[in-house]
C-alpha atoms as a PDB file:
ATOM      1  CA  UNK A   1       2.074  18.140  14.081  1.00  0.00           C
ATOM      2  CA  UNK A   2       2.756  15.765  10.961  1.00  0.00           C
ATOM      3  CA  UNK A   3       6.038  15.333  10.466  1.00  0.00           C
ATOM      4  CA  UNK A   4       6.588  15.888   7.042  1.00  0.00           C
ATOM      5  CA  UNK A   5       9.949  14.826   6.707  1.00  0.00           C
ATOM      6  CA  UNK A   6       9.034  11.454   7.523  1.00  0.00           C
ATOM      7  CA  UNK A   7       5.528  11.623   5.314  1.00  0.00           C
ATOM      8  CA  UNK A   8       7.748  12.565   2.376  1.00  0.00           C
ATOM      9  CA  UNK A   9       9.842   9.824   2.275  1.00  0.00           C
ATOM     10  CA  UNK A  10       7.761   7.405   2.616  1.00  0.00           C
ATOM     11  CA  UNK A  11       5.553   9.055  -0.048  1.00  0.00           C
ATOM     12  CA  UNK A  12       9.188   9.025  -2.166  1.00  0.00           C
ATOM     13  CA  UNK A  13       9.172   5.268  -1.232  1.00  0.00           C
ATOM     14  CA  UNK A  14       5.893   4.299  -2.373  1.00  0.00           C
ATOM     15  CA  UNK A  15       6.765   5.918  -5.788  1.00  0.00           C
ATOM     16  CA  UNK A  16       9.799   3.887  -6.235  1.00  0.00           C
ATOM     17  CA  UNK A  17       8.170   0.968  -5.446  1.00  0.00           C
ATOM     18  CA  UNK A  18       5.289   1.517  -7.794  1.00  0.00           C
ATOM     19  CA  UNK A  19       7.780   2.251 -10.353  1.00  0.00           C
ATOM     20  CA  UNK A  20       9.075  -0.929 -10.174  1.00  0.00           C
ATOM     21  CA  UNK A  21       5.664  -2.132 -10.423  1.00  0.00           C
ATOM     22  CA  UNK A  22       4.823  -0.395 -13.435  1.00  0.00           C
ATOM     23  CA  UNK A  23       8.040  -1.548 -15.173  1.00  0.00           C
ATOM     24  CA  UNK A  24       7.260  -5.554 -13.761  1.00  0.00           C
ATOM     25  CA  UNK A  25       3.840  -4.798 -15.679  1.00  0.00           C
ATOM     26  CA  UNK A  26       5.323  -4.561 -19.138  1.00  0.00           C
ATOM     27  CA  UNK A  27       6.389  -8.221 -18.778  1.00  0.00           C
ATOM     28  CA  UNK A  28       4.609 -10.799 -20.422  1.00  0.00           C
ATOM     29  CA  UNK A  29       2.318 -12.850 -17.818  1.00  0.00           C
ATOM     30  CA  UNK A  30       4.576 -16.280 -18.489  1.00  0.00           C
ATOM     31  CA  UNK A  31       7.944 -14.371 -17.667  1.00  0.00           C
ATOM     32  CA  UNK A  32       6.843 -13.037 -14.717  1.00  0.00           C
ATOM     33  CA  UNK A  33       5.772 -15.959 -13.512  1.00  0.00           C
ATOM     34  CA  UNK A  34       8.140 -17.904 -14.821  1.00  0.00           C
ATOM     35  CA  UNK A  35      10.742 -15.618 -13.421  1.00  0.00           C
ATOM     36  CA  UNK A  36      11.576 -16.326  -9.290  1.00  0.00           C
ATOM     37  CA  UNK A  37      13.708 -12.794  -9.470  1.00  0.00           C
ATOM     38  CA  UNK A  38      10.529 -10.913 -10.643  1.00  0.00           C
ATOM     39  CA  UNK A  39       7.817 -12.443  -8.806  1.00  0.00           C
ATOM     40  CA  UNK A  40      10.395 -11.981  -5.384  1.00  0.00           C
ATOM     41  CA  UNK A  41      11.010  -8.655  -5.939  1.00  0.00           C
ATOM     42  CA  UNK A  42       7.530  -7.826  -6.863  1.00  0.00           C
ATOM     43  CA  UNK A  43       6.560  -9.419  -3.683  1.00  0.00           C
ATOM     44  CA  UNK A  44       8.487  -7.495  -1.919  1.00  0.00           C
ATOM     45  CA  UNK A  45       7.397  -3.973  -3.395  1.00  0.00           C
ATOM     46  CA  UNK A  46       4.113  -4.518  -2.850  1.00  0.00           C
ATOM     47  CA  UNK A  47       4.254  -5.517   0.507  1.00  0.00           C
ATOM     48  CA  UNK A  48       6.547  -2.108   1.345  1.00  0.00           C
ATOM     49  CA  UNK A  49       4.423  -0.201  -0.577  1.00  0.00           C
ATOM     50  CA  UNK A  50       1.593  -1.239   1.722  1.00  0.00           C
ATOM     51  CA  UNK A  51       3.852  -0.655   4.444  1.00  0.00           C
ATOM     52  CA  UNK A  52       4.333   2.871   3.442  1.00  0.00           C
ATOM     53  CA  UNK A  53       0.323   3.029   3.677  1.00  0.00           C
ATOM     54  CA  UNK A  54       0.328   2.000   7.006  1.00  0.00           C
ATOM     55  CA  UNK A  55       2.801   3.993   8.610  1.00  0.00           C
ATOM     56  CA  UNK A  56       2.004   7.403   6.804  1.00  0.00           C
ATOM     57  CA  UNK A  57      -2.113   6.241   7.946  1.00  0.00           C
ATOM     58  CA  UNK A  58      -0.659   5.515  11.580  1.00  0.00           C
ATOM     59  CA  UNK A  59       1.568   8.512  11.908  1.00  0.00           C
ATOM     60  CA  UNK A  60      -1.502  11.043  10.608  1.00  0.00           C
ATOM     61  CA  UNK A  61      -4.208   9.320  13.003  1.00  0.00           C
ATOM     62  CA  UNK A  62      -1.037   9.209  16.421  1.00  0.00           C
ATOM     63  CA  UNK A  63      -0.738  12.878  15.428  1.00  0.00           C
ATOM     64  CA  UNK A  64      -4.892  14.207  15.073  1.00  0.00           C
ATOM     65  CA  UNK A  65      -5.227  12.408  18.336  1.00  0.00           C
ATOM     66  CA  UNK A  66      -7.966   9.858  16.237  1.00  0.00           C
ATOM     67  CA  UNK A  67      -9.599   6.559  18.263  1.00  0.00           C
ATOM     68  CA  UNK A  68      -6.520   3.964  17.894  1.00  0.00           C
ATOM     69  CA  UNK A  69      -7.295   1.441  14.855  1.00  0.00           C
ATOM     70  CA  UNK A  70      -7.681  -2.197  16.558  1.00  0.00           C
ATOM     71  CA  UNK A  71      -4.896  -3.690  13.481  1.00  0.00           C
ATOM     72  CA  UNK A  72      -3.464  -1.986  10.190  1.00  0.00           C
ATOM     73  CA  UNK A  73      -6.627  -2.829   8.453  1.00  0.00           C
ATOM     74  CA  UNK A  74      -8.358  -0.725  10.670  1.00  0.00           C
ATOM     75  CA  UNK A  75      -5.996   2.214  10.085  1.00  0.00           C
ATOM     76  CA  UNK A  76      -7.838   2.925   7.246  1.00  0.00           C
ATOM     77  CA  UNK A  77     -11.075   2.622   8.622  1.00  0.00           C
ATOM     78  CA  UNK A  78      -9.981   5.349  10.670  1.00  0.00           C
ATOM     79  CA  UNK A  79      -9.114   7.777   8.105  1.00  0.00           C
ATOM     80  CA  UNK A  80     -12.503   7.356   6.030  1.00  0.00           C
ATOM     81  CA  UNK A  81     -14.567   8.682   9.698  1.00  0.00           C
ATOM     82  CA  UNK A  82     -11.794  11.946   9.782  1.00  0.00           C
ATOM     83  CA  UNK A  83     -13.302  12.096   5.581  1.00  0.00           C
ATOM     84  CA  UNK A  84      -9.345  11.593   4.310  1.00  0.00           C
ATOM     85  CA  UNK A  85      -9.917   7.821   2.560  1.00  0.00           C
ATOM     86  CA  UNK A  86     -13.858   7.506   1.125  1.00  0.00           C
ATOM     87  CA  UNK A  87     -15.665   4.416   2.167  1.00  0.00           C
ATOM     88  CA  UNK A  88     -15.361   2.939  -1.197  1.00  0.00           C
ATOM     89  CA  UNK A  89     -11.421   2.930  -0.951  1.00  0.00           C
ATOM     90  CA  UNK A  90     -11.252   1.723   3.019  1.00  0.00           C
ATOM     91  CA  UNK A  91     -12.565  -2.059   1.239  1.00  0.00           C
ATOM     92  CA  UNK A  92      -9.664  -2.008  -1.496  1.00  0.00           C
ATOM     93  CA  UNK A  93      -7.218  -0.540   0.921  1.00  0.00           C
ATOM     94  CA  UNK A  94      -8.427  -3.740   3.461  1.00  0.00           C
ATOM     95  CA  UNK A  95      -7.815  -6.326   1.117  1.00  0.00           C
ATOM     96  CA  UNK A  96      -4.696  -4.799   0.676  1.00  0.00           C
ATOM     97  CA  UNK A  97      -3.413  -5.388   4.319  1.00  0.00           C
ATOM     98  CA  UNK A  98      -4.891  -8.852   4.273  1.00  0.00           C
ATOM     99  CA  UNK A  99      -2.668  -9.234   1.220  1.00  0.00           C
ATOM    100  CA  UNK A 100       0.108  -7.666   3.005  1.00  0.00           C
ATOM    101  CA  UNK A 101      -0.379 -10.056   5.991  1.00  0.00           C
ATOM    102  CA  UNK A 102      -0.431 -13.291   3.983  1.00  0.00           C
ATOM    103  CA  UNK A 103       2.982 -11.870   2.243  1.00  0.00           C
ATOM    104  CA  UNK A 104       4.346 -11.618   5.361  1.00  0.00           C
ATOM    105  CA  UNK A 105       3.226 -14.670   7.395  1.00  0.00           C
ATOM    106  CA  UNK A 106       2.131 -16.831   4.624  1.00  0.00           C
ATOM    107  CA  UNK A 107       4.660 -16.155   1.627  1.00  0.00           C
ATOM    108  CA  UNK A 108       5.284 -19.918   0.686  1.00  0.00           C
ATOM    109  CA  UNK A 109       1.340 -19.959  -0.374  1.00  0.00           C
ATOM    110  CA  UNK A 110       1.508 -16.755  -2.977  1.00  0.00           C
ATOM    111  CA  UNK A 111       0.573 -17.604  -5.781  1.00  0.00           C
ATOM    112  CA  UNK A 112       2.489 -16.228  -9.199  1.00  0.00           C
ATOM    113  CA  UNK A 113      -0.612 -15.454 -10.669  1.00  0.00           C
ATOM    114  CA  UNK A 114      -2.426 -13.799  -7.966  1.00  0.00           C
ATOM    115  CA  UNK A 115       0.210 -11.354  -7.421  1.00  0.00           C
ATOM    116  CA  UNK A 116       0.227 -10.728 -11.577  1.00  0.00           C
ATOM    117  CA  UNK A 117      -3.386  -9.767 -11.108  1.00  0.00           C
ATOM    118  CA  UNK A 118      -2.702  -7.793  -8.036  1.00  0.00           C
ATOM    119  CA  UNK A 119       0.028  -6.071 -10.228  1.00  0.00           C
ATOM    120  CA  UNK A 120      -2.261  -5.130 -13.394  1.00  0.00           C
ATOM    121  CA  UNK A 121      -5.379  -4.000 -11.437  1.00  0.00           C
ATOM    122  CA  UNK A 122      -4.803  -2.586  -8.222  1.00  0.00           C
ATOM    123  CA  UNK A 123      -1.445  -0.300  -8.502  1.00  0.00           C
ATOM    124  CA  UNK A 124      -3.702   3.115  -8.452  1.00  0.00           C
ATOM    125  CA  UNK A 125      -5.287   2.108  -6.134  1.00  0.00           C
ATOM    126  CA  UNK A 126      -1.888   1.946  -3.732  1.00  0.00           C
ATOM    127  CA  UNK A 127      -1.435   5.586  -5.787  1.00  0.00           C
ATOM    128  CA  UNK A 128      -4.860   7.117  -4.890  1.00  0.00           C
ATOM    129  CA  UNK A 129      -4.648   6.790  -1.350  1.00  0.00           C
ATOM    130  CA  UNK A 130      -1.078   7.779  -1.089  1.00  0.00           C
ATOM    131  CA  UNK A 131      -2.304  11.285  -3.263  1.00  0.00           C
ATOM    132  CA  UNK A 132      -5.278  11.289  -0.517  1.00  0.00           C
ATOM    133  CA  UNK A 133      -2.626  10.895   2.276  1.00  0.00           C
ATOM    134  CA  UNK A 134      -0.254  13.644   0.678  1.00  0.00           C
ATOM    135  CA  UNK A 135      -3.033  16.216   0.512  1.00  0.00           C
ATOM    136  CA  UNK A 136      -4.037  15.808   3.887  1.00  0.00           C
ATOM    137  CA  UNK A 137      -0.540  16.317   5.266  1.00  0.00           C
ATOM    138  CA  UNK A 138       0.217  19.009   3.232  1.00  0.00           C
ATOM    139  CA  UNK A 139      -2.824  20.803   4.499  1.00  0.00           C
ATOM    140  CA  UNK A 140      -2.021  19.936   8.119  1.00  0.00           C
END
């Protein structure tokens, strides 16, 4: 069974970090990156927002008993063939985790303006899938 507990906080979490998100978005581009603070902490958000992705995606598919995903981009892979993610969001939510990954193992090489764009145009996406994630849980 899903444990909602643990669904609902890390839905909680991923609207506290998109909050953030939303607020770093009012900044002018040249602040933000001209600011270390900002761009660190946005890093940061991002990358636990993504997080929260991951481990709501994992916990759903460990708990339907789902094929195990080969890595976290796969996780959503997995939850577009059980019809929770659409195909067309499984490719965003990808290049997501590869973003993830190369703010984990690759942080010196982010670039201020990449994570601006990142910022601007993909935070509902990060919200979609988390409301996609929510309704399934609640429902199961």
């Amino acid at each position: 069974m899903v444990n909602r507990t643990k669904v609902e906080r890390q839905l909680e979490l991923i609207k506290e970090y998109l909050d953030f998100l939303q607020e770093i978005q009012l900044l002018p581009e040249e602040e933000f990156t001209a600011s270390r603070r900002d761009f660190h902490s946005a890093e940061r958000c991002l990358q636990l927002a993504i997080e929260c992705l991951i481990n709501i995606g994992n916990h759903i598919i460990s708990d339907q008993g789902w094929r195990a995903p080969q890595d976290y981009a796969d996780i959503f892979m997995v939850l577009s063939e059980n019809n929770i993610l659409s195909t067309e969001d499984v490719l965003t939510l990808k290049q997501m985790v590869q973003f993830r990954n190369r703010l984990v193992h690759v942080y010196w090489d982010i670039e201020p303006k990449v994570l601006w764009q990142i910022i601007k145009e993909e935070l509902g996406d990060i919200k979609q899938c988390a409301q996609n994630l929510a309704g399934y849980t609640q429902n199961h």
